[in-house]
Protein backbone atom coordinates (compact mmCIF):
# COMPACT_ATOMS: atom_id res chain seq x y z
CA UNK A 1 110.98 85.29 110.34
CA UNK A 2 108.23 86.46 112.30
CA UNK A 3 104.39 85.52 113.20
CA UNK A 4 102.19 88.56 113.08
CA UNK A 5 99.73 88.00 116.36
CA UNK A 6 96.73 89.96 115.68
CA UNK A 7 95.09 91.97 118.77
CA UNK A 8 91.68 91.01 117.71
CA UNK A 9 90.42 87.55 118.22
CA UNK A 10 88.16 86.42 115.50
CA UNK A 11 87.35 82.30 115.46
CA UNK A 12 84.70 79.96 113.67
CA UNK A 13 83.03 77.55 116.01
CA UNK A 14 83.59 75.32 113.04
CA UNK A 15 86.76 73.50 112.52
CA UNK A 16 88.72 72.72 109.41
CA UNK A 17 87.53 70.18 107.93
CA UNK A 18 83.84 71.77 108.12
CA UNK A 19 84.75 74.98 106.95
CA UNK A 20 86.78 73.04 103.82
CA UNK A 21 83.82 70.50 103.45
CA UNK A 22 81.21 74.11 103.47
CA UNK A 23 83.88 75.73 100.63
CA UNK A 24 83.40 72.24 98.74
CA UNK A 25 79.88 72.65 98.40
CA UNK A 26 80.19 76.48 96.67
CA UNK A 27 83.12 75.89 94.28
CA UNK A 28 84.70 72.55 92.55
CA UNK A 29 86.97 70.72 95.03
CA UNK A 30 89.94 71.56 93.70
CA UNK A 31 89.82 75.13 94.27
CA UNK A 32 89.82 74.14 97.69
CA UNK A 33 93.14 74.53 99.65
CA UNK A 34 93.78 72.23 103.07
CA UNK A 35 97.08 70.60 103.04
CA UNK A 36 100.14 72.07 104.56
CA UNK A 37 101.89 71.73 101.35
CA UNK A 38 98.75 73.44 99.44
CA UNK A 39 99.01 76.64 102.03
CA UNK A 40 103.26 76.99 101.95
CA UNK A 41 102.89 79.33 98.87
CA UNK A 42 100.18 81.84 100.28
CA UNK A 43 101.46 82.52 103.54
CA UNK A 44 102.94 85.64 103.01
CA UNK A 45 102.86 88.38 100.46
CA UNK A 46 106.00 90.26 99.72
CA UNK A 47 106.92 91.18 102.94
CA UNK A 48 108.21 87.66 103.61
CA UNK A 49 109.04 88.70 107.34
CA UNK A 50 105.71 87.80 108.95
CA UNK A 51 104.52 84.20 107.72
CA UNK A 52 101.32 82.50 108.62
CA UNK A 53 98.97 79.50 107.20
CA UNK A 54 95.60 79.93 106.96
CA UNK A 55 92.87 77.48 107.63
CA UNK A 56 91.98 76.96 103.99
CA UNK A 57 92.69 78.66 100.66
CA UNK A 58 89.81 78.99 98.07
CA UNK A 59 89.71 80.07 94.91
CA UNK A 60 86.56 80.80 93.19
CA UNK A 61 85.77 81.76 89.56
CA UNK A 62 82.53 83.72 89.46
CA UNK A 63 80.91 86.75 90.66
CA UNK A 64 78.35 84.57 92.44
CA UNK A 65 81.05 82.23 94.12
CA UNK A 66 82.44 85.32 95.92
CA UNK A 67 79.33 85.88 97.28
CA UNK A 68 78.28 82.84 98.65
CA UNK A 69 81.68 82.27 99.59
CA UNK A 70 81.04 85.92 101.81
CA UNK A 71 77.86 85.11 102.88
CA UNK A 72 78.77 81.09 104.49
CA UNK A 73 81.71 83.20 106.24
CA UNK A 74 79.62 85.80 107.61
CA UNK A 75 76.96 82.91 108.82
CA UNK A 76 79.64 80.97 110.35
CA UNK A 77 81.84 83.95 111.33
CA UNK A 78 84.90 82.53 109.66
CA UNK A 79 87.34 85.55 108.89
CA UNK A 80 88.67 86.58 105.48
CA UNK A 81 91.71 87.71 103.58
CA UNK A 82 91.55 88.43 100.10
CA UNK A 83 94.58 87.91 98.02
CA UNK A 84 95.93 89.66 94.20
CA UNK A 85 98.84 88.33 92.93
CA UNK A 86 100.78 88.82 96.46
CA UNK A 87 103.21 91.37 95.68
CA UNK A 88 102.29 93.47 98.54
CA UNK A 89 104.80 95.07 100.51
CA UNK A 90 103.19 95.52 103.68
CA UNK A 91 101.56 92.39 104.91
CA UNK A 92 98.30 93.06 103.81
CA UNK A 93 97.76 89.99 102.39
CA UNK A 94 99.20 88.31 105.07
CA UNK A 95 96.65 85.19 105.85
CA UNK A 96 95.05 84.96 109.26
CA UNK A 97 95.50 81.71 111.56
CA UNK A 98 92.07 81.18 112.06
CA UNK A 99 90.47 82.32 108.75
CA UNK A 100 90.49 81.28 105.11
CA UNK A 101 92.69 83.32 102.09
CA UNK A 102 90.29 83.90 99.49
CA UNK A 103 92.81 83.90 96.49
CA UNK A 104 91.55 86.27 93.31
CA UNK A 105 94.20 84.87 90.51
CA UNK A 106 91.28 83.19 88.29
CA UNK A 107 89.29 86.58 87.83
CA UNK A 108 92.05 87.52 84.99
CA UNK A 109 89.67 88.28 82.51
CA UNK A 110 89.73 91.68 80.59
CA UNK A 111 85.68 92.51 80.34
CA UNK A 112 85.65 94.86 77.94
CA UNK A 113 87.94 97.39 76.27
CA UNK A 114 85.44 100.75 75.52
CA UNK A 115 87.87 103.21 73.03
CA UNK A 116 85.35 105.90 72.25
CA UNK A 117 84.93 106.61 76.07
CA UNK A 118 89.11 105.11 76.91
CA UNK A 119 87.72 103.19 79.69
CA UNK A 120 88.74 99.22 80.24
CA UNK A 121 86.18 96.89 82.06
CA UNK A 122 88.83 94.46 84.04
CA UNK A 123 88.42 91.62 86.70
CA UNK A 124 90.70 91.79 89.73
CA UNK A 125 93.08 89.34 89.04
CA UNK A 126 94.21 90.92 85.99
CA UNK A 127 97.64 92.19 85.85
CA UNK A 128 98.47 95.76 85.64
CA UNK A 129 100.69 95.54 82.70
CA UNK A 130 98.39 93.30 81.01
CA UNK A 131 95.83 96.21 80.56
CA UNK A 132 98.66 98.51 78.71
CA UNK A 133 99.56 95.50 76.23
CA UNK A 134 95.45 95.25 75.74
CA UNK A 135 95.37 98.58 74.29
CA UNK A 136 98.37 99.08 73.15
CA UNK A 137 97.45 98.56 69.33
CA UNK A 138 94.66 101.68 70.34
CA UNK A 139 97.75 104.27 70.84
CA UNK A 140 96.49 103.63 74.81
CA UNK A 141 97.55 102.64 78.02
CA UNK A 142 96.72 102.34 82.01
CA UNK A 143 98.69 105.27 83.88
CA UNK A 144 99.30 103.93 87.20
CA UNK A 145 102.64 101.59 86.74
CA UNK A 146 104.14 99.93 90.11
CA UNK A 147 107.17 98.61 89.48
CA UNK A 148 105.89 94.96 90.14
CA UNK A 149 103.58 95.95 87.40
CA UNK A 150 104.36 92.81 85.15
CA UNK A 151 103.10 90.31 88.35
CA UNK A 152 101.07 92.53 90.49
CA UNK A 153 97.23 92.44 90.19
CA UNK A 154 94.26 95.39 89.91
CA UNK A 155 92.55 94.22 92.58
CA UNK A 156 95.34 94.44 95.13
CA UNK A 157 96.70 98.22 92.92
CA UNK A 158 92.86 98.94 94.73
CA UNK A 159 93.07 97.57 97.94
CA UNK A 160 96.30 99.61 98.27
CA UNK A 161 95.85 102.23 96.46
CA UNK A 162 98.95 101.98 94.10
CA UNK A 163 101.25 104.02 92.37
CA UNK A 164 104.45 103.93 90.60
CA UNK A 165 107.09 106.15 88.80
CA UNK A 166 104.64 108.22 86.58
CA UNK A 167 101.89 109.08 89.09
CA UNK A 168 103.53 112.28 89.97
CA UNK A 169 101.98 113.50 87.03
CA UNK A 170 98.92 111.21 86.29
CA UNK A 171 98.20 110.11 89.94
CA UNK A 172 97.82 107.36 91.72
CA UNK A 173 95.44 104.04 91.33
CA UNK A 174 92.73 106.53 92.54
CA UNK A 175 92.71 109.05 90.06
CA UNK A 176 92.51 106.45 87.53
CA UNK A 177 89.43 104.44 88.27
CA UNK A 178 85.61 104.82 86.94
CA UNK A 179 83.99 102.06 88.88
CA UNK A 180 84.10 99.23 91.43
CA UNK A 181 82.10 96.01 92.03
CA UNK A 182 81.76 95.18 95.62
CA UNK A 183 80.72 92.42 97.60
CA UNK A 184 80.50 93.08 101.24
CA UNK A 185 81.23 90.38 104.14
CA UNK A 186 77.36 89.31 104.42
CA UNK A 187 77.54 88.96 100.26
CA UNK A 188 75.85 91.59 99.00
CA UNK A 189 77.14 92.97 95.38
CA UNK A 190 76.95 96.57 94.98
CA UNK A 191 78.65 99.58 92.51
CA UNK A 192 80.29 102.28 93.29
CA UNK A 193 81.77 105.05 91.09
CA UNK A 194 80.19 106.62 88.10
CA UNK A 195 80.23 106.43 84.21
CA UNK A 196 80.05 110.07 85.04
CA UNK A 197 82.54 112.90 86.27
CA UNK A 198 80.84 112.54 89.26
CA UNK A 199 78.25 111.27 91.07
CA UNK A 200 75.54 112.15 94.32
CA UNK A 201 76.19 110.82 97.82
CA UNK A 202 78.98 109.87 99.25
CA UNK A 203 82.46 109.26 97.35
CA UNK A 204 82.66 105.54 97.92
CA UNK A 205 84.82 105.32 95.11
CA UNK A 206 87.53 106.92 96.95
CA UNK A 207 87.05 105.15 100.01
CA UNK A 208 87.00 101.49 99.03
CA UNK A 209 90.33 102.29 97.19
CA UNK A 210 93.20 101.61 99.77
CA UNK A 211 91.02 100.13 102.39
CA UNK A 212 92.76 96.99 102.21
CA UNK A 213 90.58 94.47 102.06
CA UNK A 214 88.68 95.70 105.44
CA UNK A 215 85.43 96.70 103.42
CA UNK A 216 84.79 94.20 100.81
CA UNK A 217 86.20 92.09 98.28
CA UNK A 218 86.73 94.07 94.66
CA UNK A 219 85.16 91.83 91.78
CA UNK A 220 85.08 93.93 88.85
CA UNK A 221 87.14 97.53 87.93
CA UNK A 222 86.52 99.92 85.61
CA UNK A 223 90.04 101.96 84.61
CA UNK A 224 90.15 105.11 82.81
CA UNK A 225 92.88 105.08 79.58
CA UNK A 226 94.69 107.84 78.35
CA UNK A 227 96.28 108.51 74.77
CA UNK A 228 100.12 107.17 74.49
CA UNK A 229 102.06 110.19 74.66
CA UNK A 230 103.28 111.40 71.27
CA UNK A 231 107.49 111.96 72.66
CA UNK A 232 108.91 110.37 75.46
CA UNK A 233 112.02 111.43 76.73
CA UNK A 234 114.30 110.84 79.88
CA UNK A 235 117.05 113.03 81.62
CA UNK A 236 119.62 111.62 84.19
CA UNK A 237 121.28 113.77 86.05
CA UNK A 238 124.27 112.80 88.43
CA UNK A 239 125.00 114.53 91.84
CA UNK A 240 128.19 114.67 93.96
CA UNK A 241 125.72 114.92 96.92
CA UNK A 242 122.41 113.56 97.58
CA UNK A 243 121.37 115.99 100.02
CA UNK A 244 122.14 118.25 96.75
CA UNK A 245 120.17 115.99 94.27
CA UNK A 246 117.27 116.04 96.59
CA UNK A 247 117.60 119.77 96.32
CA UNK A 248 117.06 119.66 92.91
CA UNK A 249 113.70 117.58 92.77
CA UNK A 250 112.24 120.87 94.76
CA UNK A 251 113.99 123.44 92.46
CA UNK A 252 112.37 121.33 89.13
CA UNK A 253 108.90 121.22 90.80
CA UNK A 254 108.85 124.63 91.73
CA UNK A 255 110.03 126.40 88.44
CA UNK A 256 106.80 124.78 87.18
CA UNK A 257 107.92 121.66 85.56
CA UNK A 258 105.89 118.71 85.74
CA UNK A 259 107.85 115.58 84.75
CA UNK A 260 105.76 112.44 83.99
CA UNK A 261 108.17 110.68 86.45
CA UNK A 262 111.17 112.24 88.69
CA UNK A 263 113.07 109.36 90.84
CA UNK A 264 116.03 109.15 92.55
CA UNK A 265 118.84 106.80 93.87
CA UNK A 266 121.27 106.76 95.84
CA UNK A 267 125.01 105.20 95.71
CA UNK A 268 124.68 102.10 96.94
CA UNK A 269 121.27 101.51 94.79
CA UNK A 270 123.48 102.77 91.68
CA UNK A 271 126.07 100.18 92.05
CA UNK A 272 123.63 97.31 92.97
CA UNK A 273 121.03 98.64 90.15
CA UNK A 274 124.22 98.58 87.71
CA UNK A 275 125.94 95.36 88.45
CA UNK A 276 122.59 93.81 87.86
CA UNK A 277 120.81 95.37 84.58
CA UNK A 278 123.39 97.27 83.31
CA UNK A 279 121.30 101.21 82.47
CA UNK A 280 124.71 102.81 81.96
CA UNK A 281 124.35 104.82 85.64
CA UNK A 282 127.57 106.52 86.87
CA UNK A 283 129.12 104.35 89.75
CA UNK A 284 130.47 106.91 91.04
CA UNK A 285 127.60 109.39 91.40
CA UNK A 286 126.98 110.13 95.10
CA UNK A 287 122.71 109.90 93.82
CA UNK A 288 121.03 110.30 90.07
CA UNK A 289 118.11 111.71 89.12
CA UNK A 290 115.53 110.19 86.47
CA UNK A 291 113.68 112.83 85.18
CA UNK A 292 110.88 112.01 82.26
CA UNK A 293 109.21 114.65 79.83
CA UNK A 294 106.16 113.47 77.73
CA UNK A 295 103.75 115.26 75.35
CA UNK A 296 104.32 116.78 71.91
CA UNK A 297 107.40 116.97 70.58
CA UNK A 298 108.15 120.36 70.69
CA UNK A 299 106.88 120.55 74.39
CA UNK A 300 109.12 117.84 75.11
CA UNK A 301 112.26 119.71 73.52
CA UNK A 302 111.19 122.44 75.76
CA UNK A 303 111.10 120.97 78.94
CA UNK A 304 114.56 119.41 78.27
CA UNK A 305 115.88 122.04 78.28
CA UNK A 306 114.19 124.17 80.99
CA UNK A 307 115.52 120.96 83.08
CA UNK A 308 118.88 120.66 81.85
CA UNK A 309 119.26 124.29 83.08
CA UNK A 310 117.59 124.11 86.54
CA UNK A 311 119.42 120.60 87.08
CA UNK A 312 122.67 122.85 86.33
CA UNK A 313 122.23 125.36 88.75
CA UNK A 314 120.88 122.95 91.14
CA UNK A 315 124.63 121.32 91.12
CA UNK A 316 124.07 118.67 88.86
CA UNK A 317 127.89 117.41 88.04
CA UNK A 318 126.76 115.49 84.77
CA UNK A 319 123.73 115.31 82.44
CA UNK A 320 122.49 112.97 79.67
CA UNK A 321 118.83 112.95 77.88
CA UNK A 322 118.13 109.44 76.42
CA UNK A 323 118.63 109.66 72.37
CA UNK A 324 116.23 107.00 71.49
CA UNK A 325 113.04 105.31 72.73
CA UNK A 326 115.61 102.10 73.46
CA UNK A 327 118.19 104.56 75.71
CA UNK A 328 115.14 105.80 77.31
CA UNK A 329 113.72 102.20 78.44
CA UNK A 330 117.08 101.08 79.67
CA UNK A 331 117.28 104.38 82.09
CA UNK A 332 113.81 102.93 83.47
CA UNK A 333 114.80 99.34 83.69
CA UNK A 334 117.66 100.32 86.30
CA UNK A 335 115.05 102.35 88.73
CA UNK A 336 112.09 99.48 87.43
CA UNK A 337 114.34 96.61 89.04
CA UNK A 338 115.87 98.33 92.14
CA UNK A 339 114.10 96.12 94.49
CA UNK A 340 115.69 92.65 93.32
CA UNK A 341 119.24 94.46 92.61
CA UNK A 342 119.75 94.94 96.31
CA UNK A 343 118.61 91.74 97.26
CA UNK A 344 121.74 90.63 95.09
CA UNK A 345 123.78 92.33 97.42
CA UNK A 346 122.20 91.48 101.10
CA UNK A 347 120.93 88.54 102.64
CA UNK A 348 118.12 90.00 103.34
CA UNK A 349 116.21 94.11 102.84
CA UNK A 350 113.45 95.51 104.28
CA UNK A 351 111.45 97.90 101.83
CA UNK A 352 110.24 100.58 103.95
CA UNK A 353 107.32 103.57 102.32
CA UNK A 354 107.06 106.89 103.53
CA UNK A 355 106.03 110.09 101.83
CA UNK A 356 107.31 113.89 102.87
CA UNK A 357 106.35 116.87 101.56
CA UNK A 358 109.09 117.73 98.60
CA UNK A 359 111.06 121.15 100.24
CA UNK A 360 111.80 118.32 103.43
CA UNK A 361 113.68 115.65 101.17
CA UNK A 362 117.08 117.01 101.62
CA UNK A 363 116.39 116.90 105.64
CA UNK A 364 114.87 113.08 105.75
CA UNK A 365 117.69 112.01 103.43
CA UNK A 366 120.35 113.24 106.18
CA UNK A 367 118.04 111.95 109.00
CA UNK A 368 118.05 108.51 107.33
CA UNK A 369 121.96 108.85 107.32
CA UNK A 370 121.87 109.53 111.12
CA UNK A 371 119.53 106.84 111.76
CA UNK A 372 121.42 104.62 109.54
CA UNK A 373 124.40 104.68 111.69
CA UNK A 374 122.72 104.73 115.19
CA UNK A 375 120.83 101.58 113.94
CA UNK A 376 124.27 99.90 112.72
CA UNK A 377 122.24 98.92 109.66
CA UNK A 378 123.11 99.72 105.80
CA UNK A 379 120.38 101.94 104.08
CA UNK A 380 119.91 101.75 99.87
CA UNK A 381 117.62 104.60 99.28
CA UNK A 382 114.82 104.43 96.23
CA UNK A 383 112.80 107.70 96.42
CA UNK A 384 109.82 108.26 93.97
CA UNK A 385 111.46 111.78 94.22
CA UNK A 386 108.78 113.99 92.73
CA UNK A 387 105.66 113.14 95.04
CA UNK A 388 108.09 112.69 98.12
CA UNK A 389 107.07 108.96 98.33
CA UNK A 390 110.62 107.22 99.97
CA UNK A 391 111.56 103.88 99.84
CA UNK A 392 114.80 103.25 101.82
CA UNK A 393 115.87 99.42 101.47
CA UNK A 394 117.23 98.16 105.24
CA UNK A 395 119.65 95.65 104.38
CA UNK A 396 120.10 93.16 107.01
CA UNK A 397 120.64 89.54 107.63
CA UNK A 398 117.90 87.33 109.24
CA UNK A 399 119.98 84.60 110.52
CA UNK A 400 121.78 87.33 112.89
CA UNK A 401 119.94 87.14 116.00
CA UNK A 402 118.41 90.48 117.14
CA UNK A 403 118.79 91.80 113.64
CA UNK A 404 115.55 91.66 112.08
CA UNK A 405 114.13 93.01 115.61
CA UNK A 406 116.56 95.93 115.06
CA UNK A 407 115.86 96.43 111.44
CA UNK A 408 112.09 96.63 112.79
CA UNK A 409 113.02 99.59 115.27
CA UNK A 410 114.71 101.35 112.43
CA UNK A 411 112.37 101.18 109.87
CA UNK A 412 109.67 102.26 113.04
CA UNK A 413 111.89 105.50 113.12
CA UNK A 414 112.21 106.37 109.76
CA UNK A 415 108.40 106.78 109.34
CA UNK A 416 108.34 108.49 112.52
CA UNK A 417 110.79 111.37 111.54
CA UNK A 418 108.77 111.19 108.04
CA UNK A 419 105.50 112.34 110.04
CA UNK A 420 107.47 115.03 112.35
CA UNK A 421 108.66 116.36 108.65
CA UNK A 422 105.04 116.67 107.90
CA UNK A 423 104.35 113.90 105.95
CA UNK A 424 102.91 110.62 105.99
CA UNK A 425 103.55 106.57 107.07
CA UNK A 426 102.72 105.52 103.83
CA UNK A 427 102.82 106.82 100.31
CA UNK A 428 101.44 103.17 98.06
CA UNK A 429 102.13 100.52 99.80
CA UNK A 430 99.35 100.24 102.78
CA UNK A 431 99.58 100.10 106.09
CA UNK A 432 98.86 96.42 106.65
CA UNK A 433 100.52 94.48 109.89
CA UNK A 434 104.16 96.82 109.02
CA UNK A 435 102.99 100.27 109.50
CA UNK A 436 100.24 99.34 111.92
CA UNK A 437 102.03 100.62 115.15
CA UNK A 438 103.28 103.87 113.36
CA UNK A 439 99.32 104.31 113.04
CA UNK A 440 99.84 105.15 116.44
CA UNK A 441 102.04 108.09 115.80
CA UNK A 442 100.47 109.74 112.70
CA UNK A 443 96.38 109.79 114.58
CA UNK A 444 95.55 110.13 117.43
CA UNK A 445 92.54 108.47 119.44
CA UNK A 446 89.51 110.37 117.58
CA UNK A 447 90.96 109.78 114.66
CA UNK A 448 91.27 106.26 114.74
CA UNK A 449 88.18 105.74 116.77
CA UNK A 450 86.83 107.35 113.70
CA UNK A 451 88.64 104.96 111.23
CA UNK A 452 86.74 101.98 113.52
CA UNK A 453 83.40 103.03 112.95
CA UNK A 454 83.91 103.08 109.17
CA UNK A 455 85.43 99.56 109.64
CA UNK A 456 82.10 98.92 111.69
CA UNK A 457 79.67 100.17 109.31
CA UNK A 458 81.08 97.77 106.78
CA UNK A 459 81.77 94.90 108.91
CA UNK A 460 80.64 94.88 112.60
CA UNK A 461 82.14 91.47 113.17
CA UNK A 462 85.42 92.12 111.74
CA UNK A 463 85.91 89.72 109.70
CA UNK A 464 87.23 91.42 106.74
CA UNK A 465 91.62 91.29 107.15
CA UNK A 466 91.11 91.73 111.06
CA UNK A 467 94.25 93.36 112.41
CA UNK A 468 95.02 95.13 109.84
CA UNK A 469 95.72 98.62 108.66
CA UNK A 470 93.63 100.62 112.16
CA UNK A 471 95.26 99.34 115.35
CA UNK A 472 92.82 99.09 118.27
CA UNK A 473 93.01 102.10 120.62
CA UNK A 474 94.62 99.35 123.45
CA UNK A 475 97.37 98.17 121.04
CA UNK A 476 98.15 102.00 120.48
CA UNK A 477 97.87 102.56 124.09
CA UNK A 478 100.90 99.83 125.27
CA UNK A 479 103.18 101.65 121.57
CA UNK A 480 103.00 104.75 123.29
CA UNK A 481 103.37 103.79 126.87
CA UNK A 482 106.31 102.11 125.47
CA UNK A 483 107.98 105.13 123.84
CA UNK A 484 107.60 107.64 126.64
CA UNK A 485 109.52 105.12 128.51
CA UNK A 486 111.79 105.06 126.02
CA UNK A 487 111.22 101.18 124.26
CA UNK A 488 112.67 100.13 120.96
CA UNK A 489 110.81 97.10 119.80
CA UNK A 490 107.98 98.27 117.66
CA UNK A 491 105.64 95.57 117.25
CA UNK A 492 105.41 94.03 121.22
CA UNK A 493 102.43 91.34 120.10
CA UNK A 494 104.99 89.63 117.55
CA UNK A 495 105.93 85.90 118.83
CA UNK A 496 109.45 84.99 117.21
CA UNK A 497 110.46 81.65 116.43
């Protein structure tokens, strides 16, 4: 395990027991966190690498709680994380030593459901699946579907802009939002968005989604619904090859097919995917492709079989379509529970999130191979195929000194070579303290000095998650220096114990 040491020094002049005695006075004592015991479960997300305890916990239950909360923070300059459910993947939630974790899980009210305009007025802590099973009985549902989406939280599919299996076709957390309430780091509640297709000034909307946590603390979110598709239907394709199967993604894309959802996994995620839920996948398939159609019926029966015939002369080697709505789920529940099937077969993994443009999957997948090998470290690959968003699972063991340090340097590499293809560092899961050195590589010094004066303009103290997400210009300075000179270790402000 590892403590993430933050490059900016934020500290209260008051100590703990004033800063718990302050939170006392805003919201009922027992939604006030101190002891050791009290902290344990917040101090990591799901990135479980980097631990730390905060000074205090608090969870409050109102609107007007946040914001005096905020505003005896700002007066005190006491730094803040917020925190969803804590499924993050990338540290974001990760507490800070000398701050308090302001914890969201009571604001798990659904506001309002509107069906005449399919728009749902939810608090933060609500669960994403929780809004589908609202509306269900309204022929609705909430696109965006991460597949933590029976634990994860809205306010934290904001803060990192989520997305899941079927935003290659209805987009990401972004795409699917109305409205946010805000309230900044002095306390201050303000709207952005618009009951409207758009709205004057700047596009706030956009920007507070995926700032993670850095501008303000998300109280209320309006979704946008959409109609439950009339037909539903999966294809899964085996390949012999993966660099083959990733050839195939590109060939269904560009015969202009647009699949609700188009994943893909590789061997060693077949066989730990099967042994644990069972989906029927071929154990002997090199990688599989999941490839959903949804609309009417008849456009569904179309676009089956446009796909079974590109997937054939794209090399596919076998190819099923799910019969029933039943077959169709259980080809979704092997992809949906990836994650926790390869932690069945390693100590530990290291989920890493990249995103390439689609023509370049063929050449990461054989880069990851290389890397794979130099690294001396096993590699399950996950790949929300159709948007190029990766997810290769490092499997390692913590206990092995060095190991962890290594599996570092090789996820550090992988998102490297996913920028030299042209892509990006990240494709949902943030940036947080994981990605932050690989900042570095993607921007250069503008660029981020430009990302810092946003920050600024929000909150000139930084208080808001300091350390994450925009590494200072010195931190990126020493990465750099470090990889001209040809360094490995890609985090050198991380103290190991």
């Amino acid at each position: 395990m590892a403590t993430f040491v933050s490059d900016i020094n934020v500290e209260s002049t008051l100590t703990r027991a004033e800063i718990a005695t302050g939170l006392k006075q805003i919201v009922d004592a027992r939604y006030v966190l101190t002891a050791q015991e009290e902290l344990a479960p917040y101090e990591c997300d799901g990135l479980s690498a980097y631990q730390e305890l905060p000074l205090a916990v608090v969870l409050p239950g109102t609107v007007d709680e946040v914001c005096t909360i905020m505003r005896f923070c700002s007066d005190h300059s006491i730094p803040v994380v917020a925190r969803g459910a804590g499924t993050g993947l990338s540290g974001g939630a990760l507490p800070y030593k000398n701050g308090i974790l302001l914890g969201m899980s009571r604001f798990n009210r659904i506001v309002s459901i509107d069906a005449d305009n399919r728009t749902a007025i939810v608090q933060p802590g609500v669960r994403n699946l929780a809004i589908s099973e609202a509306v269900q009985h309204l022929g609705m549902y909430y696109a965006p579907d991460p597949s933590s989406q029976i634990a994860c939280s809205i306010g934290g599919n904001v803060a990192e802009n989520a997305g899941g299996v079927h935003c290659l076709k209805y987009g990401l957390t972004v795409h699917n939002l109305i409205k946010l309430k805000v309230v900044t780091v002095q306390g201050e509640l303000f709207e952005v968005g618009s009951d409207a297709l758009d709205t004057p000034g700047y596009d706030l909307l956009a920007l507070m989604t995926g700032s993670e946590g850095l501008l303000g603390i998300v109280v209320e979110v309006t979704v946008r619904l959409l109609p439950k598709p009339t037909s539903a239907r999966a294809v899964l394709a085996s390949f012999d090859d993966v660099q083959t199967a990733g050839n195939a993604v590109a060939s269904i894309i560009s015969n202009g097919i647009l699949p609700a959802g188009l994943e893909m996994m590789d061997n060693p995620a077949i066989r730990a995917t099967e042994d644990f839920v069972h989906a029927g996948y071929p154990l002997d398939a090199a990688a599989i492709l999941i490839c959903e159609l949804d609309g009417i019926d008849e456009e569904v029966e179309d676009q089956i079989e446009q796909v079974r015939h590109v997937l054939t002369d794209a090399g596919a080697v076998d190819i099923r379509v799910s019969c029933d709505e039943a077959e169709r789920v259980r080809f979704w529940s092997g992809r949906k529970n990836a994650f926790p099937a390869v932690g069945r077969i390693s100590p530990d993994y290291y989920c890493i999130d990249g995103t390439i443009p689609r023509r370049q999957l063929a050449g990461i997948l054989e880069n990851i191979s290389r890397l794979s090998g130099e690294y001396g470290l096993a590699v399950a690959n996950v790949f929300h195929a159709g948007d190029g968003n990766l997810h290769p699972l490092i499997l390692y063991d913590a206990n092995k000194p060095g190991e962890f340090e290594r599996t570092e340097a090789l996820g550090g590499a992988i998102l490297e070579a996913c920028v030299e293809a042209g892509g990006t560092i990240t494709g949902e899961h943030g940036v947080g303290v994981e990605k932050i050195n690989q900042m570095c590589v993607q921007f250069n010094d503008k660029e981020l000095e430009q990302f810092h004066r946003i920050k600024h303009a929000f909150d000139p103290h930084l208080l808001l998650n300091p350390g994450k997400a925009i590494p200072t210009l010195a931190r990126c300075a020493e990465f750099n220096a470090m990889h001209v000179h040809g360094g490995t270790l890609p985090h050198p402000d991380i103290e190991r114990f």
